[in-house]
C-alpha atoms as a PDB file:
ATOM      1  CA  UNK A   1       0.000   0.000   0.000  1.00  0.00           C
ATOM      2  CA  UNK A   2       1.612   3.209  -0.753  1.00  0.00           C
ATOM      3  CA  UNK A   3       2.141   6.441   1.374  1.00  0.00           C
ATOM      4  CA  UNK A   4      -0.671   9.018   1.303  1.00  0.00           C
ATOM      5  CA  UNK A   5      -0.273  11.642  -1.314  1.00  0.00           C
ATOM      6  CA  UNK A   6      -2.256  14.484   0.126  1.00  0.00           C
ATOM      7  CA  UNK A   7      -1.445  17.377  -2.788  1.00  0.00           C
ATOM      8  CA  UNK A   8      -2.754  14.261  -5.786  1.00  0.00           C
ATOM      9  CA  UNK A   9      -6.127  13.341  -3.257  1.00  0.00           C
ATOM     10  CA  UNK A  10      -6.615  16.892  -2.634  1.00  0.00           C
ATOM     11  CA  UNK A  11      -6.324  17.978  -6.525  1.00  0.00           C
ATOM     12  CA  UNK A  12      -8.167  15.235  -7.602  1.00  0.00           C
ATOM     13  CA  UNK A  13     -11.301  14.993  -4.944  1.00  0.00           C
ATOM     14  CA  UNK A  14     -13.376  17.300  -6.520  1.00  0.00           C
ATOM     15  CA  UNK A  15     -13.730  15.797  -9.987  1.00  0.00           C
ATOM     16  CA  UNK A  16     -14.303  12.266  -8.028  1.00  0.00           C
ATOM     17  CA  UNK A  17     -16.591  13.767  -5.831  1.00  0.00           C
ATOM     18  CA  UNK A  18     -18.475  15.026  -9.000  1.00  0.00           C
ATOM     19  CA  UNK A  19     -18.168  11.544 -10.829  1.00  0.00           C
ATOM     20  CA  UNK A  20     -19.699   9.796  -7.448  1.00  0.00           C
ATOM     21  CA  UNK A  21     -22.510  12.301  -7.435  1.00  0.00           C
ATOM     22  CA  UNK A  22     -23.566  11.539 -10.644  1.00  0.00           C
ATOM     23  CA  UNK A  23     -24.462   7.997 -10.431  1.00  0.00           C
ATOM     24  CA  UNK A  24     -26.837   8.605  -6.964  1.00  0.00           C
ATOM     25  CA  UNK A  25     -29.857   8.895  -9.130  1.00  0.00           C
ATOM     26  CA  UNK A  26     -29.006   5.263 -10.000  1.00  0.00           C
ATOM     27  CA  UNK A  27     -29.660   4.270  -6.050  1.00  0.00           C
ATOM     28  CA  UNK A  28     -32.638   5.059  -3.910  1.00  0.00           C
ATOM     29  CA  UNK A  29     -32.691   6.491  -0.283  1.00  0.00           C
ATOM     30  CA  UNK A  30     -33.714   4.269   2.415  1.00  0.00           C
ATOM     31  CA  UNK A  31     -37.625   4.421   2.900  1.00  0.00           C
ATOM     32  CA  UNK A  32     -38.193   1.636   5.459  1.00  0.00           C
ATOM     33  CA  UNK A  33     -37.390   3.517   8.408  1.00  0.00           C
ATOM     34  CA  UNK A  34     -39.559   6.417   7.193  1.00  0.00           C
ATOM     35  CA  UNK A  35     -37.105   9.462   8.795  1.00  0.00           C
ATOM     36  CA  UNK A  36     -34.191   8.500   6.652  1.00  0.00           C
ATOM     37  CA  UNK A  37     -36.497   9.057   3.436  1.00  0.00           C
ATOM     38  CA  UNK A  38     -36.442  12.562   3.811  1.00  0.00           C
ATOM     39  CA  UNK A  39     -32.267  12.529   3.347  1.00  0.00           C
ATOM     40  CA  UNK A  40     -31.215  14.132   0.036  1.00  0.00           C
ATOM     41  CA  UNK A  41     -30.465  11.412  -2.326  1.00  0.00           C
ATOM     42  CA  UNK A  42     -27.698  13.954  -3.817  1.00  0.00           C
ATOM     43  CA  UNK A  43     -25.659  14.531  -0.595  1.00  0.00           C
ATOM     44  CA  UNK A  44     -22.296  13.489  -0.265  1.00  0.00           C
ATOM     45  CA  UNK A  45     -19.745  14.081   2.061  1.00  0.00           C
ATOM     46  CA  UNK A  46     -15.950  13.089   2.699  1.00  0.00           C
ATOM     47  CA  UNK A  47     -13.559  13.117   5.336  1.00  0.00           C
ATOM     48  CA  UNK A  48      -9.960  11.689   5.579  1.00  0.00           C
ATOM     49  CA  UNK A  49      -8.279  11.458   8.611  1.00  0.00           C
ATOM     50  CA  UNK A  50      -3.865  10.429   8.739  1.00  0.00           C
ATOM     51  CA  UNK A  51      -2.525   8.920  12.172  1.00  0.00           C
ATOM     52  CA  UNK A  52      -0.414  12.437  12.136  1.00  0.00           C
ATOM     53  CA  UNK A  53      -3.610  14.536  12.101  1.00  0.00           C
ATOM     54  CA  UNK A  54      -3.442  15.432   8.729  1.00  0.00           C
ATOM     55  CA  UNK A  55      -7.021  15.910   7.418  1.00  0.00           C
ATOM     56  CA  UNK A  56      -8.659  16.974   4.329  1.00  0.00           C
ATOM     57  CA  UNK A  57     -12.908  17.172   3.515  1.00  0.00           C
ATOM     58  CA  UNK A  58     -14.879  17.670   0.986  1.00  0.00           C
ATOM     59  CA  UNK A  59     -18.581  17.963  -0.143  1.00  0.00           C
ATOM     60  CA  UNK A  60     -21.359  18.019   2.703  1.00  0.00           C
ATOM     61  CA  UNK A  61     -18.816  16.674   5.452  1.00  0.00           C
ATOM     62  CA  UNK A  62     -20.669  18.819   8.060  1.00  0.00           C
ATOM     63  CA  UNK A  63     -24.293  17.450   7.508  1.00  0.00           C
ATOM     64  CA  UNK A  64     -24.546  14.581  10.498  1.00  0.00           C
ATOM     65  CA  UNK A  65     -26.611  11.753   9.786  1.00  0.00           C
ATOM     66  CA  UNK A  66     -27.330   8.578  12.200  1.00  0.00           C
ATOM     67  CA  UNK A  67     -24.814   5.774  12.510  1.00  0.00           C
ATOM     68  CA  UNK A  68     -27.453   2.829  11.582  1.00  0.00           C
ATOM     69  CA  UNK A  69     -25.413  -0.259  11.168  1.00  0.00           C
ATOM     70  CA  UNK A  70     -21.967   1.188  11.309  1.00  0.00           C
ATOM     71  CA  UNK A  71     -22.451   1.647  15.293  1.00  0.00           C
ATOM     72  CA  UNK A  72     -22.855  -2.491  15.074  1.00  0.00           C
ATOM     73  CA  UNK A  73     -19.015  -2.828  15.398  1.00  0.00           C
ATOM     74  CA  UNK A  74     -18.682  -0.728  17.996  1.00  0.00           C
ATOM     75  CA  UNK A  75     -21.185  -2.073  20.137  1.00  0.00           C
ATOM     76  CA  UNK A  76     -19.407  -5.605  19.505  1.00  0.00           C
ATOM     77  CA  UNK A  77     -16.099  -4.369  20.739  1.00  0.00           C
ATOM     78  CA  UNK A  78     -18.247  -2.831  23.894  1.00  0.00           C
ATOM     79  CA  UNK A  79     -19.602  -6.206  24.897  1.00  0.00           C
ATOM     80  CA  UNK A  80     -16.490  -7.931  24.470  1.00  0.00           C
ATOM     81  CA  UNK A  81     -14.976  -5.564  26.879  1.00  0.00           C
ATOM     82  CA  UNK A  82     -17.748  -6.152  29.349  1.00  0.00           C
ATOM     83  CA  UNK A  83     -17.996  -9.853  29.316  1.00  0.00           C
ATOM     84  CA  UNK A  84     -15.418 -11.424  26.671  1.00  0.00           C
ATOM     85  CA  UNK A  85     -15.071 -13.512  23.743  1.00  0.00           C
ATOM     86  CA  UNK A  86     -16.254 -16.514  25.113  1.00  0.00           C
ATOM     87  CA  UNK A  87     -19.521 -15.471  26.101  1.00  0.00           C
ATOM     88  CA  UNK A  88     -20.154 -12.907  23.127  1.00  0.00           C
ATOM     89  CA  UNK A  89     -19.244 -15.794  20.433  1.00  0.00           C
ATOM     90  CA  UNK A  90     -21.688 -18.276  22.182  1.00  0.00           C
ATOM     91  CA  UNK A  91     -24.637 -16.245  21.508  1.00  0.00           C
ATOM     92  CA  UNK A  92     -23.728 -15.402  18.124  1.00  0.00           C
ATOM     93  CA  UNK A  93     -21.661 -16.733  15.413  1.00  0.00           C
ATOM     94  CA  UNK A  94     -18.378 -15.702  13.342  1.00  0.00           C
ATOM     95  CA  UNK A  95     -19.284 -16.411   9.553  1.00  0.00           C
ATOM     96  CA  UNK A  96     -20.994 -14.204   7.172  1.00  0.00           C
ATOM     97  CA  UNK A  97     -24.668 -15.189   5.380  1.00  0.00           C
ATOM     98  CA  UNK A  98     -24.947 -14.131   1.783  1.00  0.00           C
ATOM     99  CA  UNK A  99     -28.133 -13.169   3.153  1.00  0.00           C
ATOM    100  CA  UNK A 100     -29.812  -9.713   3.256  1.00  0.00           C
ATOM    101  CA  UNK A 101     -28.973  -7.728   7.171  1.00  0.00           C
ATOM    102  CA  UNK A 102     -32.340  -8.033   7.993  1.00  0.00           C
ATOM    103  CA  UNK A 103     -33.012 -12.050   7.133  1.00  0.00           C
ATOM    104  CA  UNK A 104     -33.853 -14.236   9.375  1.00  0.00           C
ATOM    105  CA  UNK A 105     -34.377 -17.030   6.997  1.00  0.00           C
ATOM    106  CA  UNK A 106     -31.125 -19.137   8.514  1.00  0.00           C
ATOM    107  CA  UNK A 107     -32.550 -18.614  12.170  1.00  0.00           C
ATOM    108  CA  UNK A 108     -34.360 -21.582  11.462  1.00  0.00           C
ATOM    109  CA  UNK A 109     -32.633 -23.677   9.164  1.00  0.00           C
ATOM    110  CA  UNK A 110     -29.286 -23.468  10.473  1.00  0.00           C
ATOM    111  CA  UNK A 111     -28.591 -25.061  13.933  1.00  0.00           C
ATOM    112  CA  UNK A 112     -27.968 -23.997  16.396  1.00  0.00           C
ATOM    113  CA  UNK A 113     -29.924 -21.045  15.472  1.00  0.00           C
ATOM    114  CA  UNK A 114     -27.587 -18.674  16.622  1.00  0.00           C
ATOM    115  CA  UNK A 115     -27.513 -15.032  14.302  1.00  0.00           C
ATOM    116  CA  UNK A 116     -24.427 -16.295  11.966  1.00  0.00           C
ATOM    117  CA  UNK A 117     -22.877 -13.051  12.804  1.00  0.00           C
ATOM    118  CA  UNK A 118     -22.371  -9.481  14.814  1.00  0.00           C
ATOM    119  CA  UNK A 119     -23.302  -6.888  11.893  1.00  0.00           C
ATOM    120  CA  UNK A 120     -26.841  -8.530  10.713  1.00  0.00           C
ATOM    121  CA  UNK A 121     -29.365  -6.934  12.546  1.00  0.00           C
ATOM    122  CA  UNK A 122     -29.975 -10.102  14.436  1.00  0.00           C
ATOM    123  CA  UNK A 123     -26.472 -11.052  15.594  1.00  0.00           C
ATOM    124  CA  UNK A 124     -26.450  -6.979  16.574  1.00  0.00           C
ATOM    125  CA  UNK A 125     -29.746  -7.479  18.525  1.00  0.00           C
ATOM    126  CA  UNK A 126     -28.103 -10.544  20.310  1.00  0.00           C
ATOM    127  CA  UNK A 127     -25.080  -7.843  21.164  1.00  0.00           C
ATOM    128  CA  UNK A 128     -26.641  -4.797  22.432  1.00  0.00           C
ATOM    129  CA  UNK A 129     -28.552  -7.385  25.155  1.00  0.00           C
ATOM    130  CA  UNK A 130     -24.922  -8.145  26.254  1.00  0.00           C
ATOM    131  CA  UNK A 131     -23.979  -4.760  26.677  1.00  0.00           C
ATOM    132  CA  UNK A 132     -23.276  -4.045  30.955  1.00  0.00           C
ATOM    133  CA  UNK A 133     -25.376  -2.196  32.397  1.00  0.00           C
ATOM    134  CA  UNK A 134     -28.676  -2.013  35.154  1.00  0.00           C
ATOM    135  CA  UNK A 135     -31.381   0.022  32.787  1.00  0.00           C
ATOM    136  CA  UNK A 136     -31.769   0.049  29.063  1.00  0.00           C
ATOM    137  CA  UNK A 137     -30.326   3.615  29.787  1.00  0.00           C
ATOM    138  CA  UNK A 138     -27.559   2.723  31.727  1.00  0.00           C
ATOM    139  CA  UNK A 139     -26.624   1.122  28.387  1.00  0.00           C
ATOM    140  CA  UNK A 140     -27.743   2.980  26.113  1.00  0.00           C
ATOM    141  CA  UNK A 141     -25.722   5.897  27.686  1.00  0.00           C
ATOM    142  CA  UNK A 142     -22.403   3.695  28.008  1.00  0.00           C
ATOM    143  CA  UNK A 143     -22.757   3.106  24.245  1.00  0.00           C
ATOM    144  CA  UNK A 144     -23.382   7.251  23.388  1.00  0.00           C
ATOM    145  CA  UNK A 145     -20.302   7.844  25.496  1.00  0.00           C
ATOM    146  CA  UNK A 146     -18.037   5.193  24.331  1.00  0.00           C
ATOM    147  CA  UNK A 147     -18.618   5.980  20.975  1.00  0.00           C
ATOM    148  CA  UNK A 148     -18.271   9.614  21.644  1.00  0.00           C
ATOM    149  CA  UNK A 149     -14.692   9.096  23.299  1.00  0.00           C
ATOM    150  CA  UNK A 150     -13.382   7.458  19.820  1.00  0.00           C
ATOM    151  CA  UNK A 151     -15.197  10.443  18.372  1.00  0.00           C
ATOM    152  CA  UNK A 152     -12.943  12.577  20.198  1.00  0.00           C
ATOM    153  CA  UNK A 153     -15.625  14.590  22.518  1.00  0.00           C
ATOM    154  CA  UNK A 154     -19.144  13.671  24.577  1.00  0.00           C
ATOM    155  CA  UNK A 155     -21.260  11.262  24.530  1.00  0.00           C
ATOM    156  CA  UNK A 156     -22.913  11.216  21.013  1.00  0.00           C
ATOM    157  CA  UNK A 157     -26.512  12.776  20.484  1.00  0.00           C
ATOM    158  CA  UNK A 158     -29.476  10.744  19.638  1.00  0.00           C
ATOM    159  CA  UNK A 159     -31.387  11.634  16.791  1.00  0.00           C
ATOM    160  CA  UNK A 160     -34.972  11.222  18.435  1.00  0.00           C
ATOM    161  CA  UNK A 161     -37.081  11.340  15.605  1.00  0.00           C
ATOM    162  CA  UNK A 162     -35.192   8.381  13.881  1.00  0.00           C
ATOM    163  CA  UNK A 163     -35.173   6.507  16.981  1.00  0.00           C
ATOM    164  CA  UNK A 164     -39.053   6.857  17.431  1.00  0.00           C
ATOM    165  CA  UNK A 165     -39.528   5.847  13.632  1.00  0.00           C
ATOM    166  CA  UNK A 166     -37.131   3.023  13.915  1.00  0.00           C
ATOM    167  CA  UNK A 167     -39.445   1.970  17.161  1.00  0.00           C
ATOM    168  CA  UNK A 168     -42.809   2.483  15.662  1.00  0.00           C
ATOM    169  CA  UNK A 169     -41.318   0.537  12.180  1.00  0.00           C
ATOM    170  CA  UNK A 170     -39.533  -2.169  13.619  1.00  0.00           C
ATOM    171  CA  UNK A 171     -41.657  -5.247  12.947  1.00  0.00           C
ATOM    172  CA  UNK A 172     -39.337  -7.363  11.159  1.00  0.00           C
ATOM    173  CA  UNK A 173     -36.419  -6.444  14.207  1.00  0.00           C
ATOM    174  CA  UNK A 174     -39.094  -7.377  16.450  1.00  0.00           C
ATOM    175  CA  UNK A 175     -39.757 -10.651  14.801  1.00  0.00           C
ATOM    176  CA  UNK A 176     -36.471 -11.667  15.122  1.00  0.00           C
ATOM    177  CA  UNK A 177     -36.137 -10.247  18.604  1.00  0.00           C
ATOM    178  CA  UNK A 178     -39.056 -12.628  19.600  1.00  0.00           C
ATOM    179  CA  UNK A 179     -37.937 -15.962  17.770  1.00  0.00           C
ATOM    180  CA  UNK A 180     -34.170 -15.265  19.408  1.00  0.00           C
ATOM    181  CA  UNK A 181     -36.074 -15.249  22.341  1.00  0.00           C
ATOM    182  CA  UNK A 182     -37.805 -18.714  21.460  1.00  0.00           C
ATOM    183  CA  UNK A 183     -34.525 -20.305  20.622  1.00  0.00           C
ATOM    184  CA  UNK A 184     -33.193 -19.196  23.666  1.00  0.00           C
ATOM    185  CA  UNK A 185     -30.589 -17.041  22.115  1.00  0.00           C
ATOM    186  CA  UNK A 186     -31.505 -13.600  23.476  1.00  0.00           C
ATOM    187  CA  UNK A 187     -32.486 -13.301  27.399  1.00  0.00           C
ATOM    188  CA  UNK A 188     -33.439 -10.035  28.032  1.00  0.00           C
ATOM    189  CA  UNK A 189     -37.067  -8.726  27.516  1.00  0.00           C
ATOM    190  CA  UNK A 190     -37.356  -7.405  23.450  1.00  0.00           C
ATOM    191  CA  UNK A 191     -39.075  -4.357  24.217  1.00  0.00           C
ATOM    192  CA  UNK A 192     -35.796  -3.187  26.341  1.00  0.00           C
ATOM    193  CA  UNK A 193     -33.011  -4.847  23.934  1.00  0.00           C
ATOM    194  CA  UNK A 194     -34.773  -3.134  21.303  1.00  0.00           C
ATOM    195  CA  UNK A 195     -34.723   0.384  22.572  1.00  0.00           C
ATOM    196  CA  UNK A 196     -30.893   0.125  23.137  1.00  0.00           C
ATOM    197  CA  UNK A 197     -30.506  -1.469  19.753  1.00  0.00           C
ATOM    198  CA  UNK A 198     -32.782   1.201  18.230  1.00  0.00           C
ATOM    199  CA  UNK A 199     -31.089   3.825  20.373  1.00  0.00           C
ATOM    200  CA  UNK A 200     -27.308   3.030  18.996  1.00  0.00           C
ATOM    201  CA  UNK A 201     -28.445   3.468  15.278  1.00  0.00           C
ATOM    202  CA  UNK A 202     -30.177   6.572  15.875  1.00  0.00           C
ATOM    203  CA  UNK A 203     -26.791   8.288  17.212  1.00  0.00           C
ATOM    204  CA  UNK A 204     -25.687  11.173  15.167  1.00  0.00           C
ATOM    205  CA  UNK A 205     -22.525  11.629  13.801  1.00  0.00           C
ATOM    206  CA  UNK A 206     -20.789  13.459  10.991  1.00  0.00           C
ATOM    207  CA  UNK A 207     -18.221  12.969   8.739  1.00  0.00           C
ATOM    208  CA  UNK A 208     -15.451  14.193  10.631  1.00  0.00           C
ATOM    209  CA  UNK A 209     -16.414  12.380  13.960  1.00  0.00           C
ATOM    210  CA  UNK A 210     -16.444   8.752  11.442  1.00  0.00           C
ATOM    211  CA  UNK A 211     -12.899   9.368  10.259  1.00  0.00           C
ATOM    212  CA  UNK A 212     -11.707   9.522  13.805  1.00  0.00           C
ATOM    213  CA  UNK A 213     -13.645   6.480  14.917  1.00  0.00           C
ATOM    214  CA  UNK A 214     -11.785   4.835  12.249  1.00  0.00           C
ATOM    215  CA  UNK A 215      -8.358   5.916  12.905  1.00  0.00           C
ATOM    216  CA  UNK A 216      -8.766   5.013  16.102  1.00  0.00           C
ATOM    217  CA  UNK A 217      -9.548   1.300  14.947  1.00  0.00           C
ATOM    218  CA  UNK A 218      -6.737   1.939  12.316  1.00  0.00           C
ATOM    219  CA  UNK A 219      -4.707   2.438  15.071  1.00  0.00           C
ATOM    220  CA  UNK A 220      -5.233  -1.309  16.391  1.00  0.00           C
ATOM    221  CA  UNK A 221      -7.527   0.632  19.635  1.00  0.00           C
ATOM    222  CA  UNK A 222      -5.255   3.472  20.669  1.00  0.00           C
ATOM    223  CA  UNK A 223      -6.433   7.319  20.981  1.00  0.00           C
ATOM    224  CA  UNK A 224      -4.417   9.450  17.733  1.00  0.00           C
ATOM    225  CA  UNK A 225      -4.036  11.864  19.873  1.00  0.00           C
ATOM    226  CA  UNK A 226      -3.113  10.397  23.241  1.00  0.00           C
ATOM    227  CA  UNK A 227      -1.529   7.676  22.339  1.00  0.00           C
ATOM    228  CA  UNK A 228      -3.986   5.451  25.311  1.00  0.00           C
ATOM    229  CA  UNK A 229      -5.369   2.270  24.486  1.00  0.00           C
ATOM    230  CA  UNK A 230      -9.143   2.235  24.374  1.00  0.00           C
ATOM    231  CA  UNK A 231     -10.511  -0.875  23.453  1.00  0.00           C
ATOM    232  CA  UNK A 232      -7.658  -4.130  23.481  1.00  0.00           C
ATOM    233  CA  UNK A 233      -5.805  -4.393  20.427  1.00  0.00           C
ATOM    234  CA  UNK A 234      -7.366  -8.422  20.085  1.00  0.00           C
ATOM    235  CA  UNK A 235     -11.100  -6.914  19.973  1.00  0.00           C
ATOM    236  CA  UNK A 236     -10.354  -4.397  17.356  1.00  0.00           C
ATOM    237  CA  UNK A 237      -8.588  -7.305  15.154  1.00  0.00           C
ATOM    238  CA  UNK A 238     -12.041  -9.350  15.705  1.00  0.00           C
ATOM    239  CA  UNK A 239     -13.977  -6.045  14.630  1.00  0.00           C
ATOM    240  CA  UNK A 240     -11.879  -5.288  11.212  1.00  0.00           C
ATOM    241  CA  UNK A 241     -11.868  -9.141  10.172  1.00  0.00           C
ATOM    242  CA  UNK A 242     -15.617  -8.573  10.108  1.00  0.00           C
ATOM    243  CA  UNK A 243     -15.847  -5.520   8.437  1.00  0.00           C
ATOM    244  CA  UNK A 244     -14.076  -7.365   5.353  1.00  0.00           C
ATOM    245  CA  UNK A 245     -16.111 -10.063   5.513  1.00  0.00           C
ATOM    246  CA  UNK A 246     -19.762  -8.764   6.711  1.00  0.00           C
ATOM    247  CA  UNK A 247     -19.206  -4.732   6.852  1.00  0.00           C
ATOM    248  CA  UNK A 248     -21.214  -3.707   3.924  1.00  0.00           C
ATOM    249  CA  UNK A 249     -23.705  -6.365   3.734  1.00  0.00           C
ATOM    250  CA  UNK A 250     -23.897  -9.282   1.085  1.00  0.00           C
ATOM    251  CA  UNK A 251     -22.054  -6.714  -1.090  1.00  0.00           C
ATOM    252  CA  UNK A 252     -19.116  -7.344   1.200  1.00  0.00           C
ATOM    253  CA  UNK A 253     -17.019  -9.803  -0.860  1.00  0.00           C
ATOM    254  CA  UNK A 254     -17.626  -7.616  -4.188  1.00  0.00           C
ATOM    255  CA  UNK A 255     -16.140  -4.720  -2.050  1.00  0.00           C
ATOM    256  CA  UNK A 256     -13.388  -6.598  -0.669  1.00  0.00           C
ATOM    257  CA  UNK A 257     -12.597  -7.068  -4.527  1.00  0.00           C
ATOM    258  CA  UNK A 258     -13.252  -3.113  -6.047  1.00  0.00           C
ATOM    259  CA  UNK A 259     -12.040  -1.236  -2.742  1.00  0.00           C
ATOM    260  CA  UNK A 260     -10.300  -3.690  -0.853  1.00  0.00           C
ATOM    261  CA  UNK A 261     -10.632  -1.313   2.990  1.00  0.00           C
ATOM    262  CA  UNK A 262     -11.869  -3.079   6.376  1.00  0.00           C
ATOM    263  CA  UNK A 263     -15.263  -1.015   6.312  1.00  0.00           C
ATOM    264  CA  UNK A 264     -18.609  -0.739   7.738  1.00  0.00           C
ATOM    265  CA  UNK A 265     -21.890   0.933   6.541  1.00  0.00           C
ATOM    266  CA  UNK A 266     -25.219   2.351   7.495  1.00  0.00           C
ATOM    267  CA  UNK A 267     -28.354   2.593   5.634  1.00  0.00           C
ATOM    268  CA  UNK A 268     -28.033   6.052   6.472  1.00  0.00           C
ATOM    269  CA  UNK A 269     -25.616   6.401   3.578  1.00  0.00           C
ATOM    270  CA  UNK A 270     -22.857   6.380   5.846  1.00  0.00           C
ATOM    271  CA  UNK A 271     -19.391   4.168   5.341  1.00  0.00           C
ATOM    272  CA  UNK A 272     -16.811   3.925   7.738  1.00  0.00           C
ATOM    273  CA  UNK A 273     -13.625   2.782   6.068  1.00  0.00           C
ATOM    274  CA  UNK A 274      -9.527   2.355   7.003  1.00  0.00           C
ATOM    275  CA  UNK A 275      -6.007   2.547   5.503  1.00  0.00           C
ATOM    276  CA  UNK A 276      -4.634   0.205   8.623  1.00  0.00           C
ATOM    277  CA  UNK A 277      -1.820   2.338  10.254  1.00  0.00           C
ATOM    278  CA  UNK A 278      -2.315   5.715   8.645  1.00  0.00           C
ATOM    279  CA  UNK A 279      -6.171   6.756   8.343  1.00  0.00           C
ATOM    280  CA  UNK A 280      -9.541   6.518   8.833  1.00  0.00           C
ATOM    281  CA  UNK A 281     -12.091   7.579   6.503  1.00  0.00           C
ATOM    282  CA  UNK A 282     -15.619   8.985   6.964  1.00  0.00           C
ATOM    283  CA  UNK A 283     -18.666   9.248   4.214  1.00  0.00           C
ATOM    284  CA  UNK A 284     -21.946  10.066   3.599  1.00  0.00           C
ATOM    285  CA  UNK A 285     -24.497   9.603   0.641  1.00  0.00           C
ATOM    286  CA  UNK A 286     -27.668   8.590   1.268  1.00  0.00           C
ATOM    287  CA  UNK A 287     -28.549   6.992  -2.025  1.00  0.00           C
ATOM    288  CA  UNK A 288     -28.017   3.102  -2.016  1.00  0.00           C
ATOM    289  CA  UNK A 289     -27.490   0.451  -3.818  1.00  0.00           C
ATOM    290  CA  UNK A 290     -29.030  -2.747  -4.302  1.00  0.00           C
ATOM    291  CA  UNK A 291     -26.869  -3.814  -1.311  1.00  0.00           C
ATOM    292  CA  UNK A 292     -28.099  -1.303   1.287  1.00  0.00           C
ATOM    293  CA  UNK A 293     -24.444   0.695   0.531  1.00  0.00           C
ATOM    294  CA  UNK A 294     -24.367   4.313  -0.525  1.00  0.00           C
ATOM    295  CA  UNK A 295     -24.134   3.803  -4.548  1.00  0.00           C
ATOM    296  CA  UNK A 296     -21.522   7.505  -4.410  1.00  0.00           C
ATOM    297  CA  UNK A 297     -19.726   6.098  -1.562  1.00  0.00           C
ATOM    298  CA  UNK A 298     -18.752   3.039  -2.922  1.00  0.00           C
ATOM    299  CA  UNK A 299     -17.686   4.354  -5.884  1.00  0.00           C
ATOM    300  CA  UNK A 300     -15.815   7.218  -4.409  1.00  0.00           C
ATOM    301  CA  UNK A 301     -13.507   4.941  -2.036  1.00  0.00           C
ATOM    302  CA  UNK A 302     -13.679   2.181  -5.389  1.00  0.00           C
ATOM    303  CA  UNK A 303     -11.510   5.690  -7.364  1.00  0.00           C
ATOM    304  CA  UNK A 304      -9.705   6.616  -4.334  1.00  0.00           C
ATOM    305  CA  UNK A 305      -8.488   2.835  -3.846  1.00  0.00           C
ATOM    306  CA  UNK A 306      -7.528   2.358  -7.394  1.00  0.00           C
ATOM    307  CA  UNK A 307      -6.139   5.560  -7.934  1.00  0.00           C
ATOM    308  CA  UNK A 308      -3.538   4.910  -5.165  1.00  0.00           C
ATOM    309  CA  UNK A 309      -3.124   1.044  -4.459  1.00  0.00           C
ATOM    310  CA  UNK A 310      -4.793   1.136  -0.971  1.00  0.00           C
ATOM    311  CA  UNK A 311      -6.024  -2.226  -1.668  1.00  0.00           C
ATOM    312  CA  UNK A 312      -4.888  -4.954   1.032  1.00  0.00           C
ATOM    313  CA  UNK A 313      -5.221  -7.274  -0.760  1.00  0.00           C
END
């Protein structure tokens, strides 16, 4: 992978920012948690990150949007902290599904009906009821605040009208809350697992505040600016192994091919994305692609990647 070349990314961004705008009419925006309709399907925003603090932005990097499915690998790395591997990877399993994030068709058919991983929305159910705490708002504010730390401030905001339309649409989440519950996977009540799960991808972030949660896992779990460890160096290995295998949905292994970045996204529009050692990269477009991805997004960090060999692989 070679070194960053800030003055060629910094030239050429604008024209690639253009490029990835023009194919978001080919996506739509998310319309089954009714709030995140009303996102421009137009919007795009960039922010890059370096370990040396080195930044550079572009497009609507200011707008904040929620974290949806991108705050499913933090909340992983939470509960292993609180109660380790062991217990974590007994309620849910290690291998991704080819399936959509919101299946639950291999529930059934695949003993021992465990979710088959953490960044489905059942295997992210099965983690937030893990997550320490003695109220759903004891966790739920553990989660705002540990996120917010590897923001780099507070304890993130929730965006209460996506949380209440996530709640109110949540049938399909609440199915597979209750057969969890059936199978004996998931022990806490689904009413109060589901407000903490709903609560986590209704907190707000922007582009800038994305890029630092991903240097910080770039970093292998130490603060860029401290130089502290917050969250063990084994947990954050776990976390990017599944962000190239699950992060962006059953589109991961075509990603893994065209990008070739650990990454997470958010039906938001929002990708979370890392140069291992040197950066972490934050996006936003809400337009998606027949994956759940934003369609300008993936296209933008497909250029980027190409342009300058950040492939991995």
């Amino acid at each position: 992978m070679n070194e960053l070349n800030w003055s060629a990314i910094k030239s050429g961004l604008p024209g690639w920012m253009e490029d990835a705008r023009g194919i978001a009419p080919l996506g739509k925006v998310a319309s089954y948690i009714p709030e995140l309709s009303k996102a421009d399907p137009q919007s795009l925003g960039f922010h890059l990150l370096s370990s040396d603090g080195t930044a550079l932005s572009a497009g609507d990097c200011g707008r904040r949007f929620t974290m949806q499915s991108i705050s499913k690998v933090f909340t992983l790395m939470l509960a292993l902290m609180d109660i380790g591997e062991e217990r974590v990877f007994s309620k849910v399993g290690m291998e991704p599904t080819g399936d959509s994030f919101n299946s639950m068709l291999k529930l059934e058919l695949v003993q021992p009906g465990i979710p088959f991983n953490p960044l489905i929305n059942a295997g992210a159910i099965v983690v937030s009821s893990l997550i320490a705490g003695s109220s759903n708002e004891e966790k739920s504010d553990r989660i705002a605040a540990f996120l917010g730390r590897l923001a780099g401030g507070g304890p993130l905001e929730l965006d209460e009208p996506t949380y209440r339309s996530e709640s109110q649409s949540g049938h399909l989440n609440r199915s597979m809350a209750y057969f969890l519950t059936d199978n004996g996977v998931l022990e806490s009540g689904v009413e109060d697992v589901l407000e903490v799960y709903f609560k986590h991808c209704s907190l707000l972030v922007d582009c800038g505040q994305l890029a630092r949660m991903a240097l910080v896992l770039s970093l292998d779990g130490l603060d860029p600016d401290s130089g502290d460890r917050l969250i063990p160096r084994r947990y954050v290995q776990i976390a990017k192994t599944f962000m190239v295998t699950c992060g962006m949905y059953n589109g991961s292994g075509e990603f893994a091919i065209d990008v070739g970045l650990p990454a997470k996204s958010g039906v938001s529009g929002g990708i979370l994305a890392l140069l291992p050692g040197r950066a972490g990269i934050g996006l936003v477009g809400p337009s998606l692609n027949r994956h759940g991805n934003s369609i300008a997004g993936v296209h933008l960090l497909e250029t980027l990647s190409k342009e300058f060999d950040w492939s991995l692989f």
